[in-house]
PDB file of N, CA and C in Angstrom:
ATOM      1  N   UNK A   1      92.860 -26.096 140.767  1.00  0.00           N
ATOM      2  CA  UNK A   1      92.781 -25.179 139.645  1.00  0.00           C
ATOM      3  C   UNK A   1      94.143 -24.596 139.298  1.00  0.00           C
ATOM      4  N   UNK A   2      94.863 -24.388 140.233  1.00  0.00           N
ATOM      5  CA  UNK A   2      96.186 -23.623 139.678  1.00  0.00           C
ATOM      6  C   UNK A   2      97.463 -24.651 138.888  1.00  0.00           C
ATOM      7  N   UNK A   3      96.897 -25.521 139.772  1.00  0.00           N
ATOM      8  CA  UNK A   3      98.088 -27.121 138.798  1.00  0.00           C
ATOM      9  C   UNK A   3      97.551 -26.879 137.999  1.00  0.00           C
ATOM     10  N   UNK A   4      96.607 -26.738 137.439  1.00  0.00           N
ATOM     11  CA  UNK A   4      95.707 -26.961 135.836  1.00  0.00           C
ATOM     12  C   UNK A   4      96.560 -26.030 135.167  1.00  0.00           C
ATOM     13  N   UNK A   5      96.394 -24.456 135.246  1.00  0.00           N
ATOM     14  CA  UNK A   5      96.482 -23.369 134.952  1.00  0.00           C
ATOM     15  C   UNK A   5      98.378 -23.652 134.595  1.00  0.00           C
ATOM     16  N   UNK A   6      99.110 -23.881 135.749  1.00  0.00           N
ATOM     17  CA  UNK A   6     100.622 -24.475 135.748  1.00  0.00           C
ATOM     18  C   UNK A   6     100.839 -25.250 134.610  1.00  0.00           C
ATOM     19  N   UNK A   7     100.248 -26.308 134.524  1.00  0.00           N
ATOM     20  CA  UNK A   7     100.703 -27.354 133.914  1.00  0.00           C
ATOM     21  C   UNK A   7      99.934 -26.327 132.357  1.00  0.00           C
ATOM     22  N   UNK A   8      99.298 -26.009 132.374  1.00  0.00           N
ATOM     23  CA  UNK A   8      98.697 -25.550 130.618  1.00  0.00           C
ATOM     24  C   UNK A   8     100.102 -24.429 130.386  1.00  0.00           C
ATOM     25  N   UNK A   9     100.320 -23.949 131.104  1.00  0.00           N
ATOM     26  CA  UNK A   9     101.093 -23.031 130.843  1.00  0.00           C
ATOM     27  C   UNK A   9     102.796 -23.361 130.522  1.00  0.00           C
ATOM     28  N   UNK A  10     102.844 -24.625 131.278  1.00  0.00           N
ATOM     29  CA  UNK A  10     103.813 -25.464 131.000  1.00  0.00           C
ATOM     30  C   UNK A  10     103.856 -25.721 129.463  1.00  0.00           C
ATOM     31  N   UNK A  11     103.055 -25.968 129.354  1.00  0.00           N
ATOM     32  CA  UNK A  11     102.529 -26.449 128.306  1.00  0.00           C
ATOM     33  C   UNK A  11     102.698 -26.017 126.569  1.00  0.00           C
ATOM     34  N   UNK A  12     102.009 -24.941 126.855  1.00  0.00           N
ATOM     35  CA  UNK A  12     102.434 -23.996 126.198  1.00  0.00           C
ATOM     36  C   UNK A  12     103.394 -23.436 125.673  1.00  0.00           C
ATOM     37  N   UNK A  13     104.424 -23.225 126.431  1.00  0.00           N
ATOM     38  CA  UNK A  13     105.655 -22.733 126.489  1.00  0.00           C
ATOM     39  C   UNK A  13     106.683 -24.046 126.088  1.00  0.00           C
ATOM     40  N   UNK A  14     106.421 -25.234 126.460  1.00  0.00           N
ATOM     41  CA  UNK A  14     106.914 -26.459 125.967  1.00  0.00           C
ATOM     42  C   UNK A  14     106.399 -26.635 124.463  1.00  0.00           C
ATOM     43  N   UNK A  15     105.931 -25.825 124.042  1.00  0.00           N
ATOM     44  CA  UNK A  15     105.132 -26.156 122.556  1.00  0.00           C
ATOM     45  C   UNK A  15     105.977 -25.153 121.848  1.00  0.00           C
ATOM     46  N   UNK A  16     106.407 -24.311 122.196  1.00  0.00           N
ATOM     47  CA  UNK A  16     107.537 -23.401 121.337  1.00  0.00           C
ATOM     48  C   UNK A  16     108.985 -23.929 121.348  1.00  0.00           C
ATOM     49  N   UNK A  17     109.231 -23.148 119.844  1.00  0.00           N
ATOM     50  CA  UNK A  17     110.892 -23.257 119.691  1.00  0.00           C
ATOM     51  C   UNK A  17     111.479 -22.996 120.750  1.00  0.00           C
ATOM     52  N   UNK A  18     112.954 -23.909 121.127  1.00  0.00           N
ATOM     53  CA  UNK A  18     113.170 -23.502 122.056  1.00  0.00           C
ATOM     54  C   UNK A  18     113.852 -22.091 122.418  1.00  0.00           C
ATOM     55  N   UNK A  19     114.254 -21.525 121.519  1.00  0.00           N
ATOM     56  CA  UNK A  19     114.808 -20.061 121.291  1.00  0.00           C
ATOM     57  C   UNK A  19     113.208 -18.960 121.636  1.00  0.00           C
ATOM     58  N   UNK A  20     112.371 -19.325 121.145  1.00  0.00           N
ATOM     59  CA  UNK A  20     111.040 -18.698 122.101  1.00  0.00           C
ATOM     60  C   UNK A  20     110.461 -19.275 122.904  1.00  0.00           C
ATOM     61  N   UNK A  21     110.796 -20.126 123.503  1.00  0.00           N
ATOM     62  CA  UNK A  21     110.481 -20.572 124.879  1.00  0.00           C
ATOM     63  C   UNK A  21     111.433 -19.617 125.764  1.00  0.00           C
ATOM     64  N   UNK A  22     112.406 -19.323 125.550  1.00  0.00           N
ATOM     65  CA  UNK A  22     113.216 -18.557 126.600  1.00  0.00           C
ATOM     66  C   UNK A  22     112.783 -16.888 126.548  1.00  0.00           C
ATOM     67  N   UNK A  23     112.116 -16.202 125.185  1.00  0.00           N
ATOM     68  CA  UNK A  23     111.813 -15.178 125.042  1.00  0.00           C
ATOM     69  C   UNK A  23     110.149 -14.921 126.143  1.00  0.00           C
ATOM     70  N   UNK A  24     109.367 -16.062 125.449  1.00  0.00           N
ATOM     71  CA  UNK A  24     108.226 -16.526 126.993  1.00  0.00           C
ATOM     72  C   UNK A  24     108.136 -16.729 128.318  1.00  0.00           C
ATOM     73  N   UNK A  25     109.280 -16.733 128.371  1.00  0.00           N
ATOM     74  CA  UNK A  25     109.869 -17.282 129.799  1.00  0.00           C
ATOM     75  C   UNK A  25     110.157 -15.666 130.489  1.00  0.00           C
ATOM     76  N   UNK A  26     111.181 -15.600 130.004  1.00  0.00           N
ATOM     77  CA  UNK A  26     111.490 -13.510 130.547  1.00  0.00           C
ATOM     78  C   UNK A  26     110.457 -12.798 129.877  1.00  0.00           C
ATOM     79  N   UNK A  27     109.584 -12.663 129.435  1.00  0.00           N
ATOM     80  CA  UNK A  27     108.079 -12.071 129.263  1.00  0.00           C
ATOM     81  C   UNK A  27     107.413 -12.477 130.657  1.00  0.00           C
ATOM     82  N   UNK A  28     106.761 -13.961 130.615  1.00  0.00           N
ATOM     83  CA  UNK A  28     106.201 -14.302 132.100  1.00  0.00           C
ATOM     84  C   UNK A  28     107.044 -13.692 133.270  1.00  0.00           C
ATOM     85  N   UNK A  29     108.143 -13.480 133.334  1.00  0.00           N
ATOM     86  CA  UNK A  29     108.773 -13.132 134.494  1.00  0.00           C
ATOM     87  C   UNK A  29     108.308 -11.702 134.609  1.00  0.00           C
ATOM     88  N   UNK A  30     108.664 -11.238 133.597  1.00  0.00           N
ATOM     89  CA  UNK A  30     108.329 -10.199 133.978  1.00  0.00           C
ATOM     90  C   UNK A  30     106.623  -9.236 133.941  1.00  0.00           C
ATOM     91  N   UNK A  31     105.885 -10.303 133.853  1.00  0.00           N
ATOM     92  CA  UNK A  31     104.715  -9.514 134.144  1.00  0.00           C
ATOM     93  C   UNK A  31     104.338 -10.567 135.579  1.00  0.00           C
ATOM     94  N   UNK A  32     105.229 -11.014 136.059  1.00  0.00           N
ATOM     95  CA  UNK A  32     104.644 -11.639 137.590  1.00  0.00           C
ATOM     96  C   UNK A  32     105.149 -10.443 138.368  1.00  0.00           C
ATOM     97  N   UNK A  33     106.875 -10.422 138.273  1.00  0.00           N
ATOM     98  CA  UNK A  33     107.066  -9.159 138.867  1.00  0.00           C
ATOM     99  C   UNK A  33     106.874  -7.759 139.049  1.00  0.00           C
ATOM    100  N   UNK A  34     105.961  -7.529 137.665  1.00  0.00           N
ATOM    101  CA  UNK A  34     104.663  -6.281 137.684  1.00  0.00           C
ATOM    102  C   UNK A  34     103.644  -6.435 138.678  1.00  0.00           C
ATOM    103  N   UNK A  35     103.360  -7.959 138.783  1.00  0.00           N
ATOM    104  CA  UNK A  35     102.145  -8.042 139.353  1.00  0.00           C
ATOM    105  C   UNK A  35     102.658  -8.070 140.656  1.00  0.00           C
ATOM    106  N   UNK A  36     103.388  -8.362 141.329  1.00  0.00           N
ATOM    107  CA  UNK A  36     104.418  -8.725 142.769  1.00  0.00           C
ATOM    108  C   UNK A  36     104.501  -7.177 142.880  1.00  0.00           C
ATOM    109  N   UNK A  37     104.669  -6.244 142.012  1.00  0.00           N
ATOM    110  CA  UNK A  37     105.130  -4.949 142.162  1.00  0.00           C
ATOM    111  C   UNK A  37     103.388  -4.215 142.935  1.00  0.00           C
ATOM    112  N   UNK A  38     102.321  -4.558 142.154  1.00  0.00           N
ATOM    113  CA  UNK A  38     100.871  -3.947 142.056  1.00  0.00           C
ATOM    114  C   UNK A  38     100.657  -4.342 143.233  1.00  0.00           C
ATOM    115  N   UNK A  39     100.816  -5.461 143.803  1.00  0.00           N
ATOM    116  CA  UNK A  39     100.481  -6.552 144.686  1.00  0.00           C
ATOM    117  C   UNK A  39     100.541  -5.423 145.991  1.00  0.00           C
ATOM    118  N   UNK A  40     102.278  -4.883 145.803  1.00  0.00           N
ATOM    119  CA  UNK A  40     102.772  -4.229 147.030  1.00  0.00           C
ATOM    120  C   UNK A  40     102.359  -3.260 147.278  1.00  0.00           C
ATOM    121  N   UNK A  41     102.062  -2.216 146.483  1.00  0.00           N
ATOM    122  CA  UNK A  41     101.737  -1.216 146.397  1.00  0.00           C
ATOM    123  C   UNK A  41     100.001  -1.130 146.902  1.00  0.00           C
ATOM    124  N   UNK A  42      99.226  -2.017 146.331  1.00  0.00           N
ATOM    125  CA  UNK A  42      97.762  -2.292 146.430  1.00  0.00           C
ATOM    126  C   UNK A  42      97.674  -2.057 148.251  1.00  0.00           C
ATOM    127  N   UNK A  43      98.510  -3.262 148.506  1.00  0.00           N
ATOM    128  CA  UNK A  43      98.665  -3.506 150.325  1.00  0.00           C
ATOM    129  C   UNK A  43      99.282  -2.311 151.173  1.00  0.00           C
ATOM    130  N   UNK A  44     100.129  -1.452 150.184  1.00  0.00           N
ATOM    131  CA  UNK A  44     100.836  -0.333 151.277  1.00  0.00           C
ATOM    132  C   UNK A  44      99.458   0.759 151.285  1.00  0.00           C
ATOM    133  N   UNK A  45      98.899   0.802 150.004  1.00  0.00           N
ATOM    134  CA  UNK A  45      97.756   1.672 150.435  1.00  0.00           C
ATOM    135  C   UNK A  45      96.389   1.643 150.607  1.00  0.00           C
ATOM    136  N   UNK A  46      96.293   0.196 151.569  1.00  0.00           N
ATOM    137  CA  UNK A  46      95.139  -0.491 152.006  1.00  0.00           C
ATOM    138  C   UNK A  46      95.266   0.020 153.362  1.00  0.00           C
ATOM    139  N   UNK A  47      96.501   0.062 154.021  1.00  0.00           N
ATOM    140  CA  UNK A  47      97.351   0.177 155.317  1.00  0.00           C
ATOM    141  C   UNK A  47      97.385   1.593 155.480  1.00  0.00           C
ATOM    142  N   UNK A  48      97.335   2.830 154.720  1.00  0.00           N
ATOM    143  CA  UNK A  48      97.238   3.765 154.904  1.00  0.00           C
ATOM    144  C   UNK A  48      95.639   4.365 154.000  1.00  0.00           C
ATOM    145  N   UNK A  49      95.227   4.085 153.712  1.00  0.00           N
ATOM    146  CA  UNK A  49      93.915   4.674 153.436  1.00  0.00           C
ATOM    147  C   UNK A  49      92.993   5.535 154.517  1.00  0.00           C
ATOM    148  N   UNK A  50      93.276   5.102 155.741  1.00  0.00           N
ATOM    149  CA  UNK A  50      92.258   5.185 156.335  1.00  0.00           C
ATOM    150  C   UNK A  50      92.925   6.293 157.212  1.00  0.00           C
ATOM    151  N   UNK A  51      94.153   6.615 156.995  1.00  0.00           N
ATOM    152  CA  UNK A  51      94.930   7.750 157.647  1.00  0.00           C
ATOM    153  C   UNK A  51      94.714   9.101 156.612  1.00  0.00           C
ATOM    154  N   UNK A  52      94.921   8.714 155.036  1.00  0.00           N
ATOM    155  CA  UNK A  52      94.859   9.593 154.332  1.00  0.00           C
ATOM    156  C   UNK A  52      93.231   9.851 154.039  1.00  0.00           C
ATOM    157  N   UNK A  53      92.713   9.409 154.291  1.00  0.00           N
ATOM    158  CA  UNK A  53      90.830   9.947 154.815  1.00  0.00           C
ATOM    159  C   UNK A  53      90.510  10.375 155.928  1.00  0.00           C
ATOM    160  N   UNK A  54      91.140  10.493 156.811  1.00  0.00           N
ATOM    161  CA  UNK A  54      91.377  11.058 157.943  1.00  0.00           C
ATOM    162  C   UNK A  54      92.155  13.092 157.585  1.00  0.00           C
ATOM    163  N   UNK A  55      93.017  12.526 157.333  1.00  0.00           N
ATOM    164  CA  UNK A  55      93.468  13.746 157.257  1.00  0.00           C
ATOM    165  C   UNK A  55      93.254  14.515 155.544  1.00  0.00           C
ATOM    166  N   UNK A  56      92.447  13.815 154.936  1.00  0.00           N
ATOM    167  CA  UNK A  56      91.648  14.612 153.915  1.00  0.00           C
ATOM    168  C   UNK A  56      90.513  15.604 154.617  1.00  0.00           C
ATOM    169  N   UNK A  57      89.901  14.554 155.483  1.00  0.00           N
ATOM    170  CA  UNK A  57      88.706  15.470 156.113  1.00  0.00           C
ATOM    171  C   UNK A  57      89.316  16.599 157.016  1.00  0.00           C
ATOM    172  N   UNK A  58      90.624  16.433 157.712  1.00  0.00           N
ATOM    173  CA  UNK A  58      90.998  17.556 158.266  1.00  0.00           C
ATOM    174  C   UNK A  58      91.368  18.483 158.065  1.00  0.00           C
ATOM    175  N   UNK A  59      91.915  18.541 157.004  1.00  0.00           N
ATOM    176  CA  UNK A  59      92.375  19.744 155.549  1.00  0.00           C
ATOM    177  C   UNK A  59      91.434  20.638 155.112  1.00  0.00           C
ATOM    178  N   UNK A  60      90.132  19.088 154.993  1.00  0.00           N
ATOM    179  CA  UNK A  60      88.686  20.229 154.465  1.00  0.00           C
ATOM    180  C   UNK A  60      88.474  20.962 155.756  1.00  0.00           C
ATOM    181  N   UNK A  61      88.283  20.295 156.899  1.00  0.00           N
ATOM    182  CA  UNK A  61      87.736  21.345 158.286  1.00  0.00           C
ATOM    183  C   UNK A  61      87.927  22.409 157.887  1.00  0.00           C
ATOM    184  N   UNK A  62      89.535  21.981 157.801  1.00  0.00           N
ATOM    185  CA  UNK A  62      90.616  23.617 158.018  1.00  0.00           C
ATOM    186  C   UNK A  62      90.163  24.681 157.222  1.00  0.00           C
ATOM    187  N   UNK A  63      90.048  24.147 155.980  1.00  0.00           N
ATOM    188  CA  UNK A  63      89.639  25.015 154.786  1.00  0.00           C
ATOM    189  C   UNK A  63      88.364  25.569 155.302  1.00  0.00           C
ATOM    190  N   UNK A  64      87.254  25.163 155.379  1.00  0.00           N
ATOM    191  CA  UNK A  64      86.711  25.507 155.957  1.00  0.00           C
ATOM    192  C   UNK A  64      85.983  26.342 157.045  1.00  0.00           C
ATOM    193  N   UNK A  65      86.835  26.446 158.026  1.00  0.00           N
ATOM    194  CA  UNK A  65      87.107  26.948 158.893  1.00  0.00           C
ATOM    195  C   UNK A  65      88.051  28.325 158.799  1.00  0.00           C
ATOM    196  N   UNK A  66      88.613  28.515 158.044  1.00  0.00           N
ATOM    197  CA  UNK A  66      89.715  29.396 157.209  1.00  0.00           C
ATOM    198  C   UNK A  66      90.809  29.363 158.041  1.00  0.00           C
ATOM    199  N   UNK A  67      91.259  28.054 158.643  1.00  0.00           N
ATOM    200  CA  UNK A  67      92.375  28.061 159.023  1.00  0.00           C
ATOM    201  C   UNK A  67      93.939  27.847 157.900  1.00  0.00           C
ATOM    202  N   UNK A  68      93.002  27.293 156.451  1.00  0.00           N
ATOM    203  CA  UNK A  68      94.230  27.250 155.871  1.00  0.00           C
ATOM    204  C   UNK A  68      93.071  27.397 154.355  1.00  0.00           C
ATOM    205  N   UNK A  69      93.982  27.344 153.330  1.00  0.00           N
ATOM    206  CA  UNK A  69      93.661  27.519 151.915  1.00  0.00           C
ATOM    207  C   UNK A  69      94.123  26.576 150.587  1.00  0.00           C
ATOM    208  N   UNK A  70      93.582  26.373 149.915  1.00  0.00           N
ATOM    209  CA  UNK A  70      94.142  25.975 148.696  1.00  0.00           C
ATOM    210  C   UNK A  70      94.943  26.501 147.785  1.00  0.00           C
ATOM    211  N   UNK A  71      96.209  26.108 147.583  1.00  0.00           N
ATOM    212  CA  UNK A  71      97.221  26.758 146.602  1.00  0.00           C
ATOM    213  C   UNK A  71      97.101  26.645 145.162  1.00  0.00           C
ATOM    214  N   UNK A  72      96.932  27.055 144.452  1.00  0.00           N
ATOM    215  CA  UNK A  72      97.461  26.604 142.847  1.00  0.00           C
ATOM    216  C   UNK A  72      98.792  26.072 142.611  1.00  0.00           C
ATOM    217  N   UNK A  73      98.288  25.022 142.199  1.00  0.00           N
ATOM    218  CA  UNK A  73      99.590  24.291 141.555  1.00  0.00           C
ATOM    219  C   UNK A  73     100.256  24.522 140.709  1.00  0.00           C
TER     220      UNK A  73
END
């Protein structure tokens, strides 16, 4: 499936002038490296989720407990 997807896209972009083939070209680049960007970010807070739910619930204890309070922002 992704040769398919490759090659259409090849494709495509081989079907334009070549002066917008190069404008298509740094467009695609740059929404891979958006997506390379989402990618990273998605994974750094897959890896910490389960710390920052952790210490969400400990905040509430606290609150709770009236060891600490909520500020206005």
């Amino acid at each position: 499936m992704h040769e398919n997807l490759i090659e259409t896209i090849a494709k495509m972009v081989q079907s334009l002038p070549q002066n917008l083939q190069l404008v298509a070209l740094e467009e695609f680049k740059r929404i891979i490296e958006e997506k390379r960007d989402e990618a990273k970010w998605d994974q750094l807070f897959e890896r910490t989720r389960e710390r920052l739910v952790a210490k969400a619930k400990e905040v509430k204890r606290e609150i709770k407990a009236g060891k600490t309070s909520l500020t206005p922002l």
